[in-house]
Structure formats: C-alpha cells, structure tokens
C-alpha atoms as a PDB file:
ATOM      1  CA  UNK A   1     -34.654  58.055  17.697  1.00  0.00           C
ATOM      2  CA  UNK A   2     -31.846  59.754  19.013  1.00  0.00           C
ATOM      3  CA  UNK A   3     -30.588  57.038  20.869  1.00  0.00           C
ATOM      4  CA  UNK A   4     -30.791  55.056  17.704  1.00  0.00           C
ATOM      5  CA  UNK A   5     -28.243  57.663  16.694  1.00  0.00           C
ATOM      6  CA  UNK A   6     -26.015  57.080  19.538  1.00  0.00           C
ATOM      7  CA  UNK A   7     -25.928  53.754  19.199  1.00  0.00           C
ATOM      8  CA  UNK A   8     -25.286  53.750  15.037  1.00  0.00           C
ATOM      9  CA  UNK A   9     -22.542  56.654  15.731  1.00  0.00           C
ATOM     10  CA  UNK A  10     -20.566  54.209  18.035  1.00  0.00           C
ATOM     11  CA  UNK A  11     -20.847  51.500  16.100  1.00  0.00           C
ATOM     12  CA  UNK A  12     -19.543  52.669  13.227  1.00  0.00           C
ATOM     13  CA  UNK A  13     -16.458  54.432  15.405  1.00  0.00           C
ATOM     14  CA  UNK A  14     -15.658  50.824  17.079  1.00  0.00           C
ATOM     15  CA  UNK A  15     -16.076  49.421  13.578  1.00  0.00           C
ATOM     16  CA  UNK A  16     -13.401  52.569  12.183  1.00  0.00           C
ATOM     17  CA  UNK A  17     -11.031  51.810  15.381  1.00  0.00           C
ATOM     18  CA  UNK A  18     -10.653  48.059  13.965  1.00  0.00           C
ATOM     19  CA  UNK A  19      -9.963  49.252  10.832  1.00  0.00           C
ATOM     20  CA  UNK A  20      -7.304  52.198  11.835  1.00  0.00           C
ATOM     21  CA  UNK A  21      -5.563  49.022  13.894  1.00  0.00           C
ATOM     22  CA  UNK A  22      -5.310  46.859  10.897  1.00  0.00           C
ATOM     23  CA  UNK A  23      -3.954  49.810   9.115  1.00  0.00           C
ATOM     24  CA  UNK A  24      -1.694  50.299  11.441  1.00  0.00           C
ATOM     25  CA  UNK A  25       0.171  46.774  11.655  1.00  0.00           C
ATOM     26  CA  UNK A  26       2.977  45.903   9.390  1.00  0.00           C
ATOM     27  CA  UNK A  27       1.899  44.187   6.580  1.00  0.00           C
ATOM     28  CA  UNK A  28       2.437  40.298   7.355  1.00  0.00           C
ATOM     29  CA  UNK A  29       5.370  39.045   5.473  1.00  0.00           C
ATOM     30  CA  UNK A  30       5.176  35.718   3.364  1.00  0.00           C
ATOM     31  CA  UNK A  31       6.395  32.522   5.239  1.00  0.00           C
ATOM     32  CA  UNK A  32      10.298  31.989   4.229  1.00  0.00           C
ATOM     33  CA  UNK A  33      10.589  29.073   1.340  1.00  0.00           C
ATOM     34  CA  UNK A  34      11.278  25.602   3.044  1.00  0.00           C
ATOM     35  CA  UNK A  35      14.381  23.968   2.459  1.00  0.00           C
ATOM     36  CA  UNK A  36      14.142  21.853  -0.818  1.00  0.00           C
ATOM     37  CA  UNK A  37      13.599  17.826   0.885  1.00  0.00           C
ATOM     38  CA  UNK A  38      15.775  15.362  -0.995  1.00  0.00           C
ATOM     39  CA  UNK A  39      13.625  13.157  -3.169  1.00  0.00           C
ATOM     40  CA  UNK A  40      13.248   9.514  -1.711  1.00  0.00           C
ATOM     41  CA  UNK A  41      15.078   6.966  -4.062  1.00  0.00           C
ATOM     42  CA  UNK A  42      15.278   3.325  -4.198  1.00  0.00           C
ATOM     43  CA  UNK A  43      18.206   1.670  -2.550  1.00  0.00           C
ATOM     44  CA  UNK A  44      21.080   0.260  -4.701  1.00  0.00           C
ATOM     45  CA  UNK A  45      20.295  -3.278  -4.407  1.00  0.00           C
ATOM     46  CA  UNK A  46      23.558  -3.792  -6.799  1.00  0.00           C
ATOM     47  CA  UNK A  47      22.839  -6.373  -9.158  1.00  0.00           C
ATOM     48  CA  UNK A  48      20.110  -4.591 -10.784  1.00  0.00           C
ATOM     49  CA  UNK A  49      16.144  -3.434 -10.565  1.00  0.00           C
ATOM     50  CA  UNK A  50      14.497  -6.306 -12.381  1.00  0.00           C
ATOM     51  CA  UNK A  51      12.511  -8.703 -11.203  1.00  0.00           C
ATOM     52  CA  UNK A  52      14.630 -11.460 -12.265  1.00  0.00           C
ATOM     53  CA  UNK A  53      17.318 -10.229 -10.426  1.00  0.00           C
ATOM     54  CA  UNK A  54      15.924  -9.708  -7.242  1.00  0.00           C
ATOM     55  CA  UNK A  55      13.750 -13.213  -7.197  1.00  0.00           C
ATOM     56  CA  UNK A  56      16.192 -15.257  -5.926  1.00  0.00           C
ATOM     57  CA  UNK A  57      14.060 -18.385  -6.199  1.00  0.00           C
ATOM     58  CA  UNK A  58      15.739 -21.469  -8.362  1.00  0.00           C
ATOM     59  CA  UNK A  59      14.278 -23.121 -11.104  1.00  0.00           C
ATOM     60  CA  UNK A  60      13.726 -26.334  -9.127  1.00  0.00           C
ATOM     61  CA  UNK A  61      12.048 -24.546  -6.245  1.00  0.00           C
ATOM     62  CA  UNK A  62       9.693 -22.774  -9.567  1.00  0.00           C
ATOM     63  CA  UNK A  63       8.948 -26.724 -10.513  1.00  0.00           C
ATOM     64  CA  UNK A  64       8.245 -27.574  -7.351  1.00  0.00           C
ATOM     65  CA  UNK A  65       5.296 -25.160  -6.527  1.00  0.00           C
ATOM     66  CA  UNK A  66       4.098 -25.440  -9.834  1.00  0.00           C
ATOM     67  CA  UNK A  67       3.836 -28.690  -9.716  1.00  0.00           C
ATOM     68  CA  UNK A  68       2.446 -29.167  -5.967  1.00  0.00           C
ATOM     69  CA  UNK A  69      -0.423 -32.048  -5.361  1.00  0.00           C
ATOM     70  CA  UNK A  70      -3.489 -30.596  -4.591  1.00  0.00           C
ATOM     71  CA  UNK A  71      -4.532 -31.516  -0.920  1.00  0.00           C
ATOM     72  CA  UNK A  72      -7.128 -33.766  -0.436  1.00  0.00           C
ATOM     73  CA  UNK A  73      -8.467 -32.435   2.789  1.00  0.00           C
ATOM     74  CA  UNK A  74      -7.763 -28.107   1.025  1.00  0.00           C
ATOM     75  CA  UNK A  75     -10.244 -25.721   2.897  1.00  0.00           C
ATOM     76  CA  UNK A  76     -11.340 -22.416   0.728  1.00  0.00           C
ATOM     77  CA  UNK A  77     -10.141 -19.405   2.005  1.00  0.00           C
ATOM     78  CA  UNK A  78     -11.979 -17.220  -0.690  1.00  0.00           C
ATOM     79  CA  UNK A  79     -10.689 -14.880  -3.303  1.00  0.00           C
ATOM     80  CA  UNK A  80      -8.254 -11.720  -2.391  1.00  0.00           C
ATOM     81  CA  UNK A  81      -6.776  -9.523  -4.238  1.00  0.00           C
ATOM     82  CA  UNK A  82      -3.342  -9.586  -3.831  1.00  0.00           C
ATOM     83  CA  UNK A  83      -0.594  -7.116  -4.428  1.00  0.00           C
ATOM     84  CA  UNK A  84       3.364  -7.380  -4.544  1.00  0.00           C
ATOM     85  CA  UNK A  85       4.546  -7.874  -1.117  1.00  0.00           C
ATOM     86  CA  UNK A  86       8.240  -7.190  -0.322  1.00  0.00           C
ATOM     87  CA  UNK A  87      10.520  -8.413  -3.139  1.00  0.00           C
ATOM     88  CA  UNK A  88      13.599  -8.544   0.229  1.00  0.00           C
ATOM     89  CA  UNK A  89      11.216 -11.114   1.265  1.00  0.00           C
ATOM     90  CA  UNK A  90      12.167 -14.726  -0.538  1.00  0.00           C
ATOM     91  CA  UNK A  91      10.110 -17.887  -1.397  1.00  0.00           C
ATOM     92  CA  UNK A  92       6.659 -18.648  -1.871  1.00  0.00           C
ATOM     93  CA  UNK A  93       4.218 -17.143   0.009  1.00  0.00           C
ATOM     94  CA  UNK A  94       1.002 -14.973   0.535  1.00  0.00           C
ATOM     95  CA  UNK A  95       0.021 -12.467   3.914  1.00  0.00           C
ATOM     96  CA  UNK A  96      -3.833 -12.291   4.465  1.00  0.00           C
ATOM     97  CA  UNK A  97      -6.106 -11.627   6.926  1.00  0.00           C
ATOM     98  CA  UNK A  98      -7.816 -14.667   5.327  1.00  0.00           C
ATOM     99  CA  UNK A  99      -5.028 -16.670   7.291  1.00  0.00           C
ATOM    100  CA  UNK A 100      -5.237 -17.205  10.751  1.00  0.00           C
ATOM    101  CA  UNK A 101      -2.162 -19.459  11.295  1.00  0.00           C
ATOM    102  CA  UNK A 102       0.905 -20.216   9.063  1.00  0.00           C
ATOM    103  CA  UNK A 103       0.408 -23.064   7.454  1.00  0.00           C
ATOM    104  CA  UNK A 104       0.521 -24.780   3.821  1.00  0.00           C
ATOM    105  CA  UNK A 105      -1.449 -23.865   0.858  1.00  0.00           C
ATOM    106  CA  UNK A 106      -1.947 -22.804  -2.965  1.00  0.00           C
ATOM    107  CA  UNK A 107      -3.429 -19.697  -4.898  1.00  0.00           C
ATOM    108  CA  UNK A 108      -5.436 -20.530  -8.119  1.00  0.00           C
ATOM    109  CA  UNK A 109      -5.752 -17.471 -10.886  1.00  0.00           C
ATOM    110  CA  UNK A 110      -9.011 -16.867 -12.417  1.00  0.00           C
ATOM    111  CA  UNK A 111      -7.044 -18.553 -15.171  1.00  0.00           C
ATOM    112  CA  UNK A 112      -6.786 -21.553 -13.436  1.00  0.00           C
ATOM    113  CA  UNK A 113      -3.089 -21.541 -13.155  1.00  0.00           C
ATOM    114  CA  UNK A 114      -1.815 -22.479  -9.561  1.00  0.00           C
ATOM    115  CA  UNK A 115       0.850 -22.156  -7.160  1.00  0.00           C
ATOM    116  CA  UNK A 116       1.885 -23.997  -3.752  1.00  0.00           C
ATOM    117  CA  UNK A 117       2.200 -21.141  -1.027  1.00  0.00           C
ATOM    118  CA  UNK A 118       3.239 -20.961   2.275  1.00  0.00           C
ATOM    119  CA  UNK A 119       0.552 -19.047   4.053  1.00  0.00           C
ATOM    120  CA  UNK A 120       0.914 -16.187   6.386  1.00  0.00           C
ATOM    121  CA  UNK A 121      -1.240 -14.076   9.165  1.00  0.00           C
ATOM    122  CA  UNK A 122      -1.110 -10.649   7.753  1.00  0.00           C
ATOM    123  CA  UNK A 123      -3.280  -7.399   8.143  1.00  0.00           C
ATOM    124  CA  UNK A 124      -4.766  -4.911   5.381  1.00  0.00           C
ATOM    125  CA  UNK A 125      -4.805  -5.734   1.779  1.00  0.00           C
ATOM    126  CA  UNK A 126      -3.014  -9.255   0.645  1.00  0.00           C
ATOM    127  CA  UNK A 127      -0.042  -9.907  -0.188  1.00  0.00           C
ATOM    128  CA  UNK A 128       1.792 -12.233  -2.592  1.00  0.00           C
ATOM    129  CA  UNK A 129       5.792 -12.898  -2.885  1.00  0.00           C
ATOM    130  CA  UNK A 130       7.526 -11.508  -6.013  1.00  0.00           C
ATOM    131  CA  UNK A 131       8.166 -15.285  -6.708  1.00  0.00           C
ATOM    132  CA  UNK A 132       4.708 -16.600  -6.898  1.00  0.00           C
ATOM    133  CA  UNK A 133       4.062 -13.156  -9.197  1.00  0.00           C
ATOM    134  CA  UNK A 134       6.845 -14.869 -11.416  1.00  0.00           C
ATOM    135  CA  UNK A 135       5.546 -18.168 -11.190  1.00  0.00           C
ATOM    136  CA  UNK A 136       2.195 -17.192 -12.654  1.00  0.00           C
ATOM    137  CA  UNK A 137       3.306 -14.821 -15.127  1.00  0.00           C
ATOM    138  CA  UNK A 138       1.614 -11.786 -13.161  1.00  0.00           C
ATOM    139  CA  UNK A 139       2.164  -8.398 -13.996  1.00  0.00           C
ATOM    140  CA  UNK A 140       3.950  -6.758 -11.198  1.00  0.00           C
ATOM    141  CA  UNK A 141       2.137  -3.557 -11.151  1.00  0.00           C
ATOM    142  CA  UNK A 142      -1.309  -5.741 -11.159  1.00  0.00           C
ATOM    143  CA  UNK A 143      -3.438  -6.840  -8.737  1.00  0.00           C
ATOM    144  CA  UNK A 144      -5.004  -9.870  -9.542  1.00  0.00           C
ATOM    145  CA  UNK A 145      -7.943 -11.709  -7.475  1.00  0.00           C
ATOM    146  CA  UNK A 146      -6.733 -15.277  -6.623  1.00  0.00           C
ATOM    147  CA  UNK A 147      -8.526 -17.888  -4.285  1.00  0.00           C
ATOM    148  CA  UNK A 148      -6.530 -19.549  -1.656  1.00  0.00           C
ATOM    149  CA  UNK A 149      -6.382 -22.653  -0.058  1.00  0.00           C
ATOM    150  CA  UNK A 150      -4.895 -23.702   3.346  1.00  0.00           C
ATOM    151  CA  UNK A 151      -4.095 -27.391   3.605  1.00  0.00           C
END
C-alpha cells in the first residue's frame, strides 16, 4: 500500500512539474496577418470580353463546318462531355482522350445539330473550341454531352 503511495505522490508531482512549465512559458503570440495577395484578374484582351469578340472565326469558315458532308467511312468515338477549351485557341476543334491521333471529324448534340471538327489527342475532361460552342448555339458556361466522329 505504501508503495502505491509513492508511486501516486510522484505522479502527481511529475504531472504538477508539466504544468508549472507551461505556466511558466510566454504565452504564444498569434501568427502576424499575411500580406493581402492581389486578386487574379483576367487579362485585357482589348477589344472586349464577349464571346463574339474573341471568336475570331468568319462567317464562311461557320458555313463551312456547318455544312460539312458526313463521311462515309465515320468511326464512333462515343459521347463526352465537353467543356470550353481555350478561347486564345482559334478554329474548330475538340481535345479528348477519345482521340488518339489528329485527324478529321464532327460532334453531333443530343439535338442532332452538328459540326465538322478537327480532332485532337488531349488528356482529362474534353474539350471543345469557343467556335464550335458558337456554332451550335451552346451555352458557354455548359457542358454538354456530344458524340464524336473521326473520319
């Protein structure tokens, strides 16, 4: 029993000399305020933010994917969903993994509207030009399933 005693009677002073050494350290002071970041803007692309303005795509070049032949010989990719790719980037095209070469091709909507594309290796989620977006009336925030179609 008594060396039950002992034993409680030191733990409790080891458990006190912890305590008197946290009382005895400065109180820790709060981390100083990081410097304020500048928020990330767009850059000025000058002639405006729309999307008419930055597709620089004619009307002819419009026509003409709209109004591509379908190829006899078309192999189906499958359906992706595709999201805006880099408006900087011009013309007609879509990145997917779906494509293993660049080659020729089209996108069909669910609506059955339909686009002549020039295809593209790519990695991650698909992506479709800002002018093919145009060309079938897509919402730009959207992201629509389409099927593709090599040549």
């Amino acid at each position: 029993m008594m060396k039950h005693m002992i034993l409680l009677g030191v733990a409790a002073g080891l458990s006190g000399c912890g305590m008197l050494d946290r009382m005895s350290r400065p109180a820790p002071q709060p981390a100083a305020a990081a410097a304020p970041v500048a928020p990330v803007t767009a850059p000025d692309l000058g002639v405006g933010h729309s999307a008419a303005a930055l597709d620089q795509t004619t009307a002819a070049q419009r026509a003409a994917a709209l109004d591509a032949p379908v190829a006899a010989s078309e192999t189906d990719l499958g359906l992706v969903v595709v999201a805006l790719g880099s408006p900087a980037e011009q013309g007609f095209w879509l990145k997917s993994d779906k494509v293993a070469t660049p080659s020729k091709g089209r996108v069909v909507t669910a609506g059955g509207q339909s686009v002549a594309v020039d295809l593209q290796p790519g990695t991650g989620g698909a992506l479709l030009s800002l002018a093919v977006f145009r060309a079938l009336g897509l919402g730009l925030t959207d992201l629509p399933e389409v099927r593709v179609f090599a040549d």
